[in-house]
Each structure stands twice: as structure tokens, then as C-alpha cells.
N, C-alpha and C. Protein backbone atom coordinates (compact mmCIF):
# COMPACT_ATOMS: atom_id res chain seq x y z
N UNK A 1 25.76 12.11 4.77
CA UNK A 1 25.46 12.05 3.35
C UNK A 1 25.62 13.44 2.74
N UNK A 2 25.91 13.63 1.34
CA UNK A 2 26.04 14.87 0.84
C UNK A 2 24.97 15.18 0.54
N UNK A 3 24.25 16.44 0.76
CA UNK A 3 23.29 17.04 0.54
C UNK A 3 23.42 17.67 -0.93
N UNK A 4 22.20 17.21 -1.63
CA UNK A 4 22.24 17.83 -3.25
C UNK A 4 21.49 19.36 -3.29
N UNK A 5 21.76 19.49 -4.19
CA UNK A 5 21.89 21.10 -4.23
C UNK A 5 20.81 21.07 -5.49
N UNK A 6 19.29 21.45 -5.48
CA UNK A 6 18.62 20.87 -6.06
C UNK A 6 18.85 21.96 -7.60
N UNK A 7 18.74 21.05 -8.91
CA UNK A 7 18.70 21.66 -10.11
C UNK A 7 20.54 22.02 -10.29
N UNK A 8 21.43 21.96 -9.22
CA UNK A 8 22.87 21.88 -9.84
C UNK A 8 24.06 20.97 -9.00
N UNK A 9 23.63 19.95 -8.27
CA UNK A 9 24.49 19.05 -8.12
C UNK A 9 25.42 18.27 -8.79
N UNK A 10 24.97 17.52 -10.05
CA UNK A 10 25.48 16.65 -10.61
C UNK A 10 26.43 17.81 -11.77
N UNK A 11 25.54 18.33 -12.14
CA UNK A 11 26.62 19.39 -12.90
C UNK A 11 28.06 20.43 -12.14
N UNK A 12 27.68 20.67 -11.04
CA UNK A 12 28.60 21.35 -9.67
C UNK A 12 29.82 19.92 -9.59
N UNK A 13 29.42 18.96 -9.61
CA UNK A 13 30.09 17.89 -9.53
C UNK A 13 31.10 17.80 -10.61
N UNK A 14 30.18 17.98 -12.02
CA UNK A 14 31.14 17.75 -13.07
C UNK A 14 32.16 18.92 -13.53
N UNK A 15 32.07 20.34 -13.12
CA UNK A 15 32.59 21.11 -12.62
C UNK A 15 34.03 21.35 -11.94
N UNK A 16 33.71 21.01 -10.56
CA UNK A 16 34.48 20.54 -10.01
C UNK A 16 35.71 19.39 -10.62
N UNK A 17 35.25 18.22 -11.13
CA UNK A 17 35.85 17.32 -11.55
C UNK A 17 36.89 17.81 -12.92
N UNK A 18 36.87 18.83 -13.27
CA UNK A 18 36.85 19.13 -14.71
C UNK A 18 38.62 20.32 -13.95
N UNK A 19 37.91 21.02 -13.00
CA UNK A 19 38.83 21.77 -11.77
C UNK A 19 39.83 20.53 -11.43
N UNK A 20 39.71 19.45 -11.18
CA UNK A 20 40.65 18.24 -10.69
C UNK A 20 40.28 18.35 -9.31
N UNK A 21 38.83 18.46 -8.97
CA UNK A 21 38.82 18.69 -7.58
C UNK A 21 37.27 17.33 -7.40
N UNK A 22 37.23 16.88 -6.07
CA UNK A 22 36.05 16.56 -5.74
C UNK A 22 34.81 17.26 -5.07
N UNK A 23 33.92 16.64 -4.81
CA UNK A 23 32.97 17.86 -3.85
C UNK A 23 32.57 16.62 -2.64
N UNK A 24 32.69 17.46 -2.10
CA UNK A 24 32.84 16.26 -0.43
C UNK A 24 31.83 16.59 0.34
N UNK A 25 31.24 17.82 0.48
CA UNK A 25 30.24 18.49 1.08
C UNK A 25 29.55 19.41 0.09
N UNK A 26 28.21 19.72 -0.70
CA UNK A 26 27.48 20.81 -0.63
C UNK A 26 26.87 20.97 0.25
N UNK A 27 26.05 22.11 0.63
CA UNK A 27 24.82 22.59 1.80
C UNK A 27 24.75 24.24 1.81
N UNK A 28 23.41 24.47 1.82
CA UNK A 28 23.47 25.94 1.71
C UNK A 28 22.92 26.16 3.33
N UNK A 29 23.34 27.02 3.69
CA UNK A 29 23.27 27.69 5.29
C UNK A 29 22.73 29.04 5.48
N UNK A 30 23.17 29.86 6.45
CA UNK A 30 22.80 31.33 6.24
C UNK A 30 20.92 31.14 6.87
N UNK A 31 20.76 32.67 6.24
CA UNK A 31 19.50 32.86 6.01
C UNK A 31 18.86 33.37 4.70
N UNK A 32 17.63 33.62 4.66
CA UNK A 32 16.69 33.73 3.41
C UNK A 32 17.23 35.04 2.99
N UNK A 33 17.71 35.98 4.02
CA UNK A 33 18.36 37.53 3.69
C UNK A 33 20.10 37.35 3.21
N UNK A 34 20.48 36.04 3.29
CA UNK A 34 22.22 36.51 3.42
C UNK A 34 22.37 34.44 3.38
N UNK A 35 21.68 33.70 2.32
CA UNK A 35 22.23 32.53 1.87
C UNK A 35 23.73 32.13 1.44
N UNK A 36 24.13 31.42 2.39
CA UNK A 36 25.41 30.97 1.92
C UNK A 36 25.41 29.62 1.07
N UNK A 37 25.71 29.36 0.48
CA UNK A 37 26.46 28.29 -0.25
C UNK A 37 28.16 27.66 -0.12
N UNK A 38 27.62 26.71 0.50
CA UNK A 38 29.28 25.60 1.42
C UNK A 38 29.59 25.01 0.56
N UNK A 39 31.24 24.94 0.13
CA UNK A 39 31.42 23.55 -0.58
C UNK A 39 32.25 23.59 -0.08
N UNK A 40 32.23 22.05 0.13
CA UNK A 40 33.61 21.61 0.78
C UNK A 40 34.39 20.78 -0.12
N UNK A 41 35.65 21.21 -0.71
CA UNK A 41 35.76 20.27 -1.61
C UNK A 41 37.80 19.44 -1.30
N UNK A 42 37.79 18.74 -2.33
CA UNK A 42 39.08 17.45 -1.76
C UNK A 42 39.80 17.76 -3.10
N UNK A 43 41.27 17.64 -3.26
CA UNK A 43 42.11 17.21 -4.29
C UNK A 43 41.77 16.03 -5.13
N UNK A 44 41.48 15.96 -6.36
CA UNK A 44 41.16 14.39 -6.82
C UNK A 44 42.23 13.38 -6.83
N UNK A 45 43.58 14.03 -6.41
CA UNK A 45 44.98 13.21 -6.18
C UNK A 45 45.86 14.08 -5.11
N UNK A 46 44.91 13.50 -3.99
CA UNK A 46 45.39 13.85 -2.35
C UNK A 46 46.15 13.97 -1.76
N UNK A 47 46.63 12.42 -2.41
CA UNK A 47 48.00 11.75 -1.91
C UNK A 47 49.36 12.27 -2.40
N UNK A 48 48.88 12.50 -3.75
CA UNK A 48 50.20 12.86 -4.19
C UNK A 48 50.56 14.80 -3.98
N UNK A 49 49.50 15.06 -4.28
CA UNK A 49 49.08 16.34 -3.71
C UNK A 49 49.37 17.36 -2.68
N UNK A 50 48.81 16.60 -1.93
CA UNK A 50 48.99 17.27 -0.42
C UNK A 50 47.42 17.81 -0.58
N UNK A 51 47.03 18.71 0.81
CA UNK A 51 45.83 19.27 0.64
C UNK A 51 45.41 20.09 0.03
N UNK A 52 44.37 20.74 0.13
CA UNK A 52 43.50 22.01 -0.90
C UNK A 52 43.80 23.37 0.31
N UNK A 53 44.67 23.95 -0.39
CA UNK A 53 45.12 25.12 -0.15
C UNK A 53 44.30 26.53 -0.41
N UNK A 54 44.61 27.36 0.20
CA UNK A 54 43.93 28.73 0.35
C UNK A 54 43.54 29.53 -1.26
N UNK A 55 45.01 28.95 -2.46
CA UNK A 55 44.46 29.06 -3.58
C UNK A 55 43.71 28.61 -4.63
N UNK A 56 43.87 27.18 -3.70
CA UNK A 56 43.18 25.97 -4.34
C UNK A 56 41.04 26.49 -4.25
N UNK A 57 41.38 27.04 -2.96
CA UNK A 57 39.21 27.46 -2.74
C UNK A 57 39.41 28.92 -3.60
N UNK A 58 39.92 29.72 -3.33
CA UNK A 58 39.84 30.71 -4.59
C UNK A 58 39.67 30.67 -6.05
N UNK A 59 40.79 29.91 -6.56
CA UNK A 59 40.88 29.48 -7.94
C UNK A 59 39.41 28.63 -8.24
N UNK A 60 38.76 27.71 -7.44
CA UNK A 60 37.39 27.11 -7.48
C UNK A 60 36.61 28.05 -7.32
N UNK A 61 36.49 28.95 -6.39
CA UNK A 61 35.57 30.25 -6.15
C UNK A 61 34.91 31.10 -7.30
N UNK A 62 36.40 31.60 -7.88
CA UNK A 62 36.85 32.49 -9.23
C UNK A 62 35.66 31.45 -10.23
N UNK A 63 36.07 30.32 -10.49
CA UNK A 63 35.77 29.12 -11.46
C UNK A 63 34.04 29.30 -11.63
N UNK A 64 34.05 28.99 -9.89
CA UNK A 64 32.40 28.95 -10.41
C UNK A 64 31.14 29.76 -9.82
N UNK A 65 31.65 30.76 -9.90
CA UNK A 65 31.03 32.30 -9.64
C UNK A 65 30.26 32.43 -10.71
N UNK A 66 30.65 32.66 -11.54
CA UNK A 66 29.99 33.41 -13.19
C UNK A 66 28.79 32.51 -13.43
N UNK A 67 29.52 31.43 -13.37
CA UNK A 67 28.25 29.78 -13.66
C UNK A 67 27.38 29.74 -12.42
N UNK A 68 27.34 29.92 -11.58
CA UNK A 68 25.87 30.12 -10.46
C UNK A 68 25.63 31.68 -10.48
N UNK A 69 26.22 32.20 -10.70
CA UNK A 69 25.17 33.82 -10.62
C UNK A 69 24.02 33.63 -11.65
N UNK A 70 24.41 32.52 -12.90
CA UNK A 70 23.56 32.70 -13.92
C UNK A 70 22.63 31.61 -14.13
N UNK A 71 22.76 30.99 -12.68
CA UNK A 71 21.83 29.52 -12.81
C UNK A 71 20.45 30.26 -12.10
N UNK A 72 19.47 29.76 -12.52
CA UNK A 72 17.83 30.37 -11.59
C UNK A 72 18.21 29.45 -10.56
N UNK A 73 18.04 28.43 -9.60
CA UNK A 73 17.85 27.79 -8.68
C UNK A 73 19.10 28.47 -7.49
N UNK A 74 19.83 29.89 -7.84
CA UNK A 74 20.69 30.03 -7.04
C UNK A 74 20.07 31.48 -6.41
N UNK A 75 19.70 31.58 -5.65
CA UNK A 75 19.44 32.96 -5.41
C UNK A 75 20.08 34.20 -5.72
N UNK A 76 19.51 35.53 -6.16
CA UNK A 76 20.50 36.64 -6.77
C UNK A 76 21.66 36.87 -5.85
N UNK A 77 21.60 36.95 -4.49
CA UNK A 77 22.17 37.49 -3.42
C UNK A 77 22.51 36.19 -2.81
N UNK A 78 23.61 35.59 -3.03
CA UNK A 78 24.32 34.50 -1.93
C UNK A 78 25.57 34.97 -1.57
N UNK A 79 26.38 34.26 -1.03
CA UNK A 79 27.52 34.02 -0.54
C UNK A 79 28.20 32.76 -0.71
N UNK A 80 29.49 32.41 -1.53
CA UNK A 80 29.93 31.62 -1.35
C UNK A 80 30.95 31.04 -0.89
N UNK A 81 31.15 29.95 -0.23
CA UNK A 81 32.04 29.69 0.86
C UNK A 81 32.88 28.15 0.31
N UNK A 82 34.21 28.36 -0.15
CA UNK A 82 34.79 27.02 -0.54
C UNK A 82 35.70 27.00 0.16
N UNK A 83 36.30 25.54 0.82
CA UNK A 83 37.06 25.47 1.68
C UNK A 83 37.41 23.77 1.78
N UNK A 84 38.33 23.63 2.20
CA UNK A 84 38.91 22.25 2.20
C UNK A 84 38.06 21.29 3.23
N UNK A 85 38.05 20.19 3.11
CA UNK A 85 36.99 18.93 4.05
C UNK A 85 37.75 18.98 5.57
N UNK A 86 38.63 19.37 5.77
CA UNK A 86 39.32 19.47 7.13
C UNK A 86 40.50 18.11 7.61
N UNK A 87 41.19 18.49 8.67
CA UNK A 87 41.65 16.77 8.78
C UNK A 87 40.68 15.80 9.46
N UNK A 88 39.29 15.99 9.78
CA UNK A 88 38.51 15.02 9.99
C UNK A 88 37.49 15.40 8.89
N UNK A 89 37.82 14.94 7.20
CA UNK A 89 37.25 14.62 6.43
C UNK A 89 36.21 14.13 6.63
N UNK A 90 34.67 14.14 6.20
CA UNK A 90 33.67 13.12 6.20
C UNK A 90 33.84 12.35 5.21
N UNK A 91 32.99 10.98 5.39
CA UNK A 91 33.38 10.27 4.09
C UNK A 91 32.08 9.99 3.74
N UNK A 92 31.55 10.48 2.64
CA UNK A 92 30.28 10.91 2.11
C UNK A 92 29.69 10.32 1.03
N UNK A 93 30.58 9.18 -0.19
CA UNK A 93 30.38 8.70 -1.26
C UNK A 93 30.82 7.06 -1.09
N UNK A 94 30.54 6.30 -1.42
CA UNK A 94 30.70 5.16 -1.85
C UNK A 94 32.62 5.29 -2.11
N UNK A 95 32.93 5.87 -3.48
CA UNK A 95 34.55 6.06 -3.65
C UNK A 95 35.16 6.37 -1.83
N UNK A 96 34.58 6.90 -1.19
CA UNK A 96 35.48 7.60 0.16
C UNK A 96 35.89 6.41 0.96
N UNK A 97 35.20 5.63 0.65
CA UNK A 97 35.21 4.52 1.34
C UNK A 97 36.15 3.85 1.08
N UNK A 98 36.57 3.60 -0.72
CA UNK A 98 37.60 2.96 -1.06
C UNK A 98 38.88 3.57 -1.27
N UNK A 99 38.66 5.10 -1.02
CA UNK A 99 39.90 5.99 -0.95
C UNK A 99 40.63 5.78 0.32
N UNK A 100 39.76 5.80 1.25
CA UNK A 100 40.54 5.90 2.90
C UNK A 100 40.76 4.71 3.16
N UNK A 101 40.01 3.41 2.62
CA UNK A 101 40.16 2.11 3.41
C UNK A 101 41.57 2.17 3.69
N UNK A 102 42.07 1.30 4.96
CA UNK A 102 43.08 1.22 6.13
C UNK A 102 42.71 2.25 6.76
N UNK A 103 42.36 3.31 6.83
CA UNK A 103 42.59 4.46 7.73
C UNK A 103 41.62 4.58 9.17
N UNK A 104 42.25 5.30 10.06
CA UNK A 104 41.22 5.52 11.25
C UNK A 104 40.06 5.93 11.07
N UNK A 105 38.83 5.58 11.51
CA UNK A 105 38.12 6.34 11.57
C UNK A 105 36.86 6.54 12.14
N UNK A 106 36.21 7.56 12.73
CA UNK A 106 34.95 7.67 13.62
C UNK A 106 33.83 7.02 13.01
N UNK A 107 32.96 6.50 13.18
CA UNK A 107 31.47 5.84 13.18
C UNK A 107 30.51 6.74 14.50
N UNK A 108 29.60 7.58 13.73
CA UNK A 108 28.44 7.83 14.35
C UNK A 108 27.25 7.50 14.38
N UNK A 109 26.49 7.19 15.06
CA UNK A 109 25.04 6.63 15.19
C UNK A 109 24.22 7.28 15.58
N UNK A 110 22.75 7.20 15.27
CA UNK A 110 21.85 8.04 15.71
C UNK A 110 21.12 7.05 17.49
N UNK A 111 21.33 5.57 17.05
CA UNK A 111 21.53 4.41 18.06
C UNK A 111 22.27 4.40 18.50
N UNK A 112 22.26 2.87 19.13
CA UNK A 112 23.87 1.93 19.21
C UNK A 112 24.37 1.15 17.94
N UNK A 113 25.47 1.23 17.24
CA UNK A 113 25.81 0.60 16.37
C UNK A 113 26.21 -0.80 16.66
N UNK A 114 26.20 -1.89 15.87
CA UNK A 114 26.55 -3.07 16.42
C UNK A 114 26.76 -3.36 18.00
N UNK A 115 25.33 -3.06 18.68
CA UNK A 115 25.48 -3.59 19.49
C UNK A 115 26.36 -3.15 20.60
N UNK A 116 27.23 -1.96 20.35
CA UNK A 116 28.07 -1.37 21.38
C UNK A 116 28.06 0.15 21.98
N UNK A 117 27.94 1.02 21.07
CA UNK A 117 28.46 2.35 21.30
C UNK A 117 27.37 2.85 20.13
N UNK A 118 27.03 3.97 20.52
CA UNK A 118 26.73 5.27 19.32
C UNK A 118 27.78 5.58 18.11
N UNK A 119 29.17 5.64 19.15
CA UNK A 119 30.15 6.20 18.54
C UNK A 119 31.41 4.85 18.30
N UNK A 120 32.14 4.53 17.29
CA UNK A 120 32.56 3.56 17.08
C UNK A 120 33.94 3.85 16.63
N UNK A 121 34.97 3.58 16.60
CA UNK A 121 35.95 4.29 16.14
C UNK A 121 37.41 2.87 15.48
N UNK A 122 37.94 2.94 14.83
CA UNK A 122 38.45 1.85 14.46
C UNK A 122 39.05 2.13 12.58
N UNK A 123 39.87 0.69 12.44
CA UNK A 123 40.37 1.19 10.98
C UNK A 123 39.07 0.53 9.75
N UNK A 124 38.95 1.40 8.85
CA UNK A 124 37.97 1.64 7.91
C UNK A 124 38.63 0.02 6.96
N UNK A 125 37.82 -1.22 6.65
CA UNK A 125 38.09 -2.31 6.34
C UNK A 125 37.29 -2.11 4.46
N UNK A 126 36.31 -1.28 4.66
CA UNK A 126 35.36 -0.71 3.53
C UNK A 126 34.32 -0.51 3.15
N UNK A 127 33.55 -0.67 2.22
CA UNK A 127 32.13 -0.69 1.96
C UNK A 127 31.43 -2.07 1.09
N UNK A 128 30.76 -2.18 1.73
CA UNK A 128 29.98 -3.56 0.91
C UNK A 128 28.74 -3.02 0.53
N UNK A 129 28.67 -3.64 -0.64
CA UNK A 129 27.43 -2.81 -1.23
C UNK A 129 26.19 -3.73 -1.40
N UNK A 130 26.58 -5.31 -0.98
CA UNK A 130 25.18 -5.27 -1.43
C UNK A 130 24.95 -6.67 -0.36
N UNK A 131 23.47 -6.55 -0.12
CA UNK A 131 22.62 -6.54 -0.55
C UNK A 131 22.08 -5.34 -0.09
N UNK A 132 22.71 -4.54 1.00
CA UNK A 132 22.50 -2.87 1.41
C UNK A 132 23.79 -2.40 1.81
N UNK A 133 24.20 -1.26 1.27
CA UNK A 133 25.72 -0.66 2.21
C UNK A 133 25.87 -0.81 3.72
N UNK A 134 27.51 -1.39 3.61
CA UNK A 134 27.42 -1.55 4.67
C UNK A 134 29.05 -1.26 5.09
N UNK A 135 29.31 -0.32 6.14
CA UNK A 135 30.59 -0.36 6.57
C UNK A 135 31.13 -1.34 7.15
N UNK A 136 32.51 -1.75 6.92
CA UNK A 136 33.21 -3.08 7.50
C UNK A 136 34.26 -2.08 8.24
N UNK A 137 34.29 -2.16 9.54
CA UNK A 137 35.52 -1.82 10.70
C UNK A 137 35.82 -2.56 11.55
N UNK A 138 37.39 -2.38 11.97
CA UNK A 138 37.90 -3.66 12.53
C UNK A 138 38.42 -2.26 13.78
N UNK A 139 37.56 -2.52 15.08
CA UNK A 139 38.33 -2.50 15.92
C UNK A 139 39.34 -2.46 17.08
N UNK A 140 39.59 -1.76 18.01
CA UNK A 140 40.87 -1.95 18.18
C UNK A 140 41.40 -3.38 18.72
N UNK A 141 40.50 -3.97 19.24
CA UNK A 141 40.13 -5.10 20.09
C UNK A 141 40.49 -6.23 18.97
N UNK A 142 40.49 -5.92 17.20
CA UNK A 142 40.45 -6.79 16.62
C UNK A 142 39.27 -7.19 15.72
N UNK A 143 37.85 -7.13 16.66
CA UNK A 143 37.12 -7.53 16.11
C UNK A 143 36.59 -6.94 15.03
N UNK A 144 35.95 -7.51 14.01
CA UNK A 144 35.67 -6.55 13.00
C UNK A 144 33.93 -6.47 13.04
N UNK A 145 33.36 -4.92 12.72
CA UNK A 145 31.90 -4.84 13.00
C UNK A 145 31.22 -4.63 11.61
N UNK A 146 30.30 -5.11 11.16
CA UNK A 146 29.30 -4.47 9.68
C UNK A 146 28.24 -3.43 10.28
N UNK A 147 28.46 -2.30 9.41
CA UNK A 147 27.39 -1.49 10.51
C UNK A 147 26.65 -1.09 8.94
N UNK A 148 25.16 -1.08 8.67
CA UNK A 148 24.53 -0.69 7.30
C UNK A 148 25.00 1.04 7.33
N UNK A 149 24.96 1.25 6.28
CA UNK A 149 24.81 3.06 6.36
C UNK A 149 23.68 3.63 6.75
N UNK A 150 22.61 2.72 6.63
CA UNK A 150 21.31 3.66 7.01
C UNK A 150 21.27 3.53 8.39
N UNK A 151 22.03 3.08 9.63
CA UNK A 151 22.12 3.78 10.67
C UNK A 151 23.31 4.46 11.56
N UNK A 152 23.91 4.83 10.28
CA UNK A 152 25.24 5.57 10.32
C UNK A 152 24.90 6.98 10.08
N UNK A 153 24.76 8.46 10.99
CA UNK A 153 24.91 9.59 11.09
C UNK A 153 25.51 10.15 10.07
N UNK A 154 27.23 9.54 10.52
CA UNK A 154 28.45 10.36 9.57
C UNK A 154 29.63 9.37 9.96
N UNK A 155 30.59 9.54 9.12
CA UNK A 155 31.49 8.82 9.53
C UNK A 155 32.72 9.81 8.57
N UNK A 156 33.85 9.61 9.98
CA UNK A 156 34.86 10.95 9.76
C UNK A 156 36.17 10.31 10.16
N UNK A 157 36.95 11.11 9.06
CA UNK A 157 39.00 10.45 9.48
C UNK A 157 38.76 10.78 10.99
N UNK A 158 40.01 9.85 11.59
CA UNK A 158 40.42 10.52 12.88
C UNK A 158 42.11 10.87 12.60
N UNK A 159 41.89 12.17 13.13
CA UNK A 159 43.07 12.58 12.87
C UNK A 159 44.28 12.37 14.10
N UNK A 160 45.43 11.97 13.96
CA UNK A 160 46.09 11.72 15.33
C UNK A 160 47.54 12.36 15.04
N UNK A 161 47.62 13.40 15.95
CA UNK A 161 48.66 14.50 16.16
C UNK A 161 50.10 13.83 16.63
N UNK A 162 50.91 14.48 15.92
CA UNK A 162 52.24 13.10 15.86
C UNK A 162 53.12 14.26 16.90
């Protein structure tokens, strides 16, 4: 799940969005002497795109420097760290779900998920939302599993080296 960034999430979000970018990860790390601030952020058109490049976290960096030095909930002294979601993306929002559906991908558990494995791996079928979220994966075997999100860890692309 994405961790909110209390007093500037939703605005960091709209931010971002405004950049043509998503936010895939916040989380602040570090220590109380030397706080970092993580974002991990995605192209809002991936596909056509290609990935978030070395100027792509700068140009966001540059962007929103000025606007958190001057927010109170950010500490005077941070560090900030922007950088692309990786090729094992997490998929962290409701949309990620309907962005990647077909694609490979890991299922982690803090259990056993449906009954088999901790770890589950298979193509992403989607998200059902109700009457509680729930991932639909089909796999390799065919079968397809519903696993809720609330005993889903994380769930990440799998990336496969051609």
C-alpha cells in the first residue's frame, strides 16, 4: 500500500499529476538527523512513453523542492530522493490494477494465499472491488485464484529477461 505522507499526500499527488507523472510510492526513511523523503514515481502514459528517465526524477526534483521546503509538516533538513518504480513495479492503487491487467505478476502474503503458497505468481486478471478488494489471478496451471487485498503484503510486475 502507498504510505501517505501526512498533511501533503493528496496535494504531492496533484502535483505530480499536473508534472504528467504518477506517484507509485511515497515513504520517508533515513533518520531524525538526515530524513529522506522517497518518491517513487511512473509516467502517466508508460506505454507510449517508455520509462521515467534520469531527467524525468530531476525535472520532478527541481518541481517540487521550493513547494516542500515551504510546507511545515516537512522537516527543515531532508533529503530528497525521486526515482522511477523499477521493472518490478509495485502495484499500489486500485488504477494499477487496471493498468497492468494481463501482465505477470508476484502476489505476496503475510499467510498462505488461497490456500497454496505465501507467494503466488501468475497473470494479473484484476481487481474486484466489491463487496471487499479483491485480486483475480489466473495461474499458470490455469486456474484462476481471488485473493482479498487485506491479506496481500505487496504485489509486484515480474519482470522476464528476453
Amino acid at each position: 500500500m502507498v504510505k501517505p505522507i501526512a498533511g501533503i499526500d493528496s496535494e504531492l499527488e496533484d502535483r505530480l499529476s499536473a508534472l504528467g507523472f504518477d506517484l507509485v510510492i511515497a515513504e520517508w526513511a533515513g533518520s531524525r538527523r538526515r530524513p529522506i523523503l522517497r518518491l517513487r514515481i511512473d509516467r502517466r502514459d508508460a506505454a507510449s512513453q517508455g520509462g521515467v528517465t534520469v531527467e524525468d526524477c530531476a525535472m520532478v526534483s527541481r518541481a517540487l523542492e521550493p513547494w516542500l521546503d515551504e510546507h511545515e509538516e516537512v522537516p527543515e533538513r531532508y533529503v530528497l530522493e525521486v526515482s522511477s518504480p523499477g521493472v518490478d513495479r509495485p502495484l499500489t492503487r486500485p488504477g494499477d490494477f487496471r493498468r497492468f491487467r494481463g501482465e505477470r505478476v508476484a502476489v505476496k502474503g503475510q499467510d498462505v494465499l488461497a490456500g497454496r503458497a505465501t507467494r503466488l505468481e501468475g497473470e494479473l486478471m484484476g481487481l474486484e472491488e466489491a463487496p471487499e478488494e479483491t485480486v483475480v489471478l489466473r495461474l499458470p496451471g490455469g486456474d484462476e485464484v481471488r485473493i482479498p487485498r487485506s491479506q496481500i503484503r505487496e504485489v509486484r510486475l515480474v519482470f522476464h529477461w528476453k
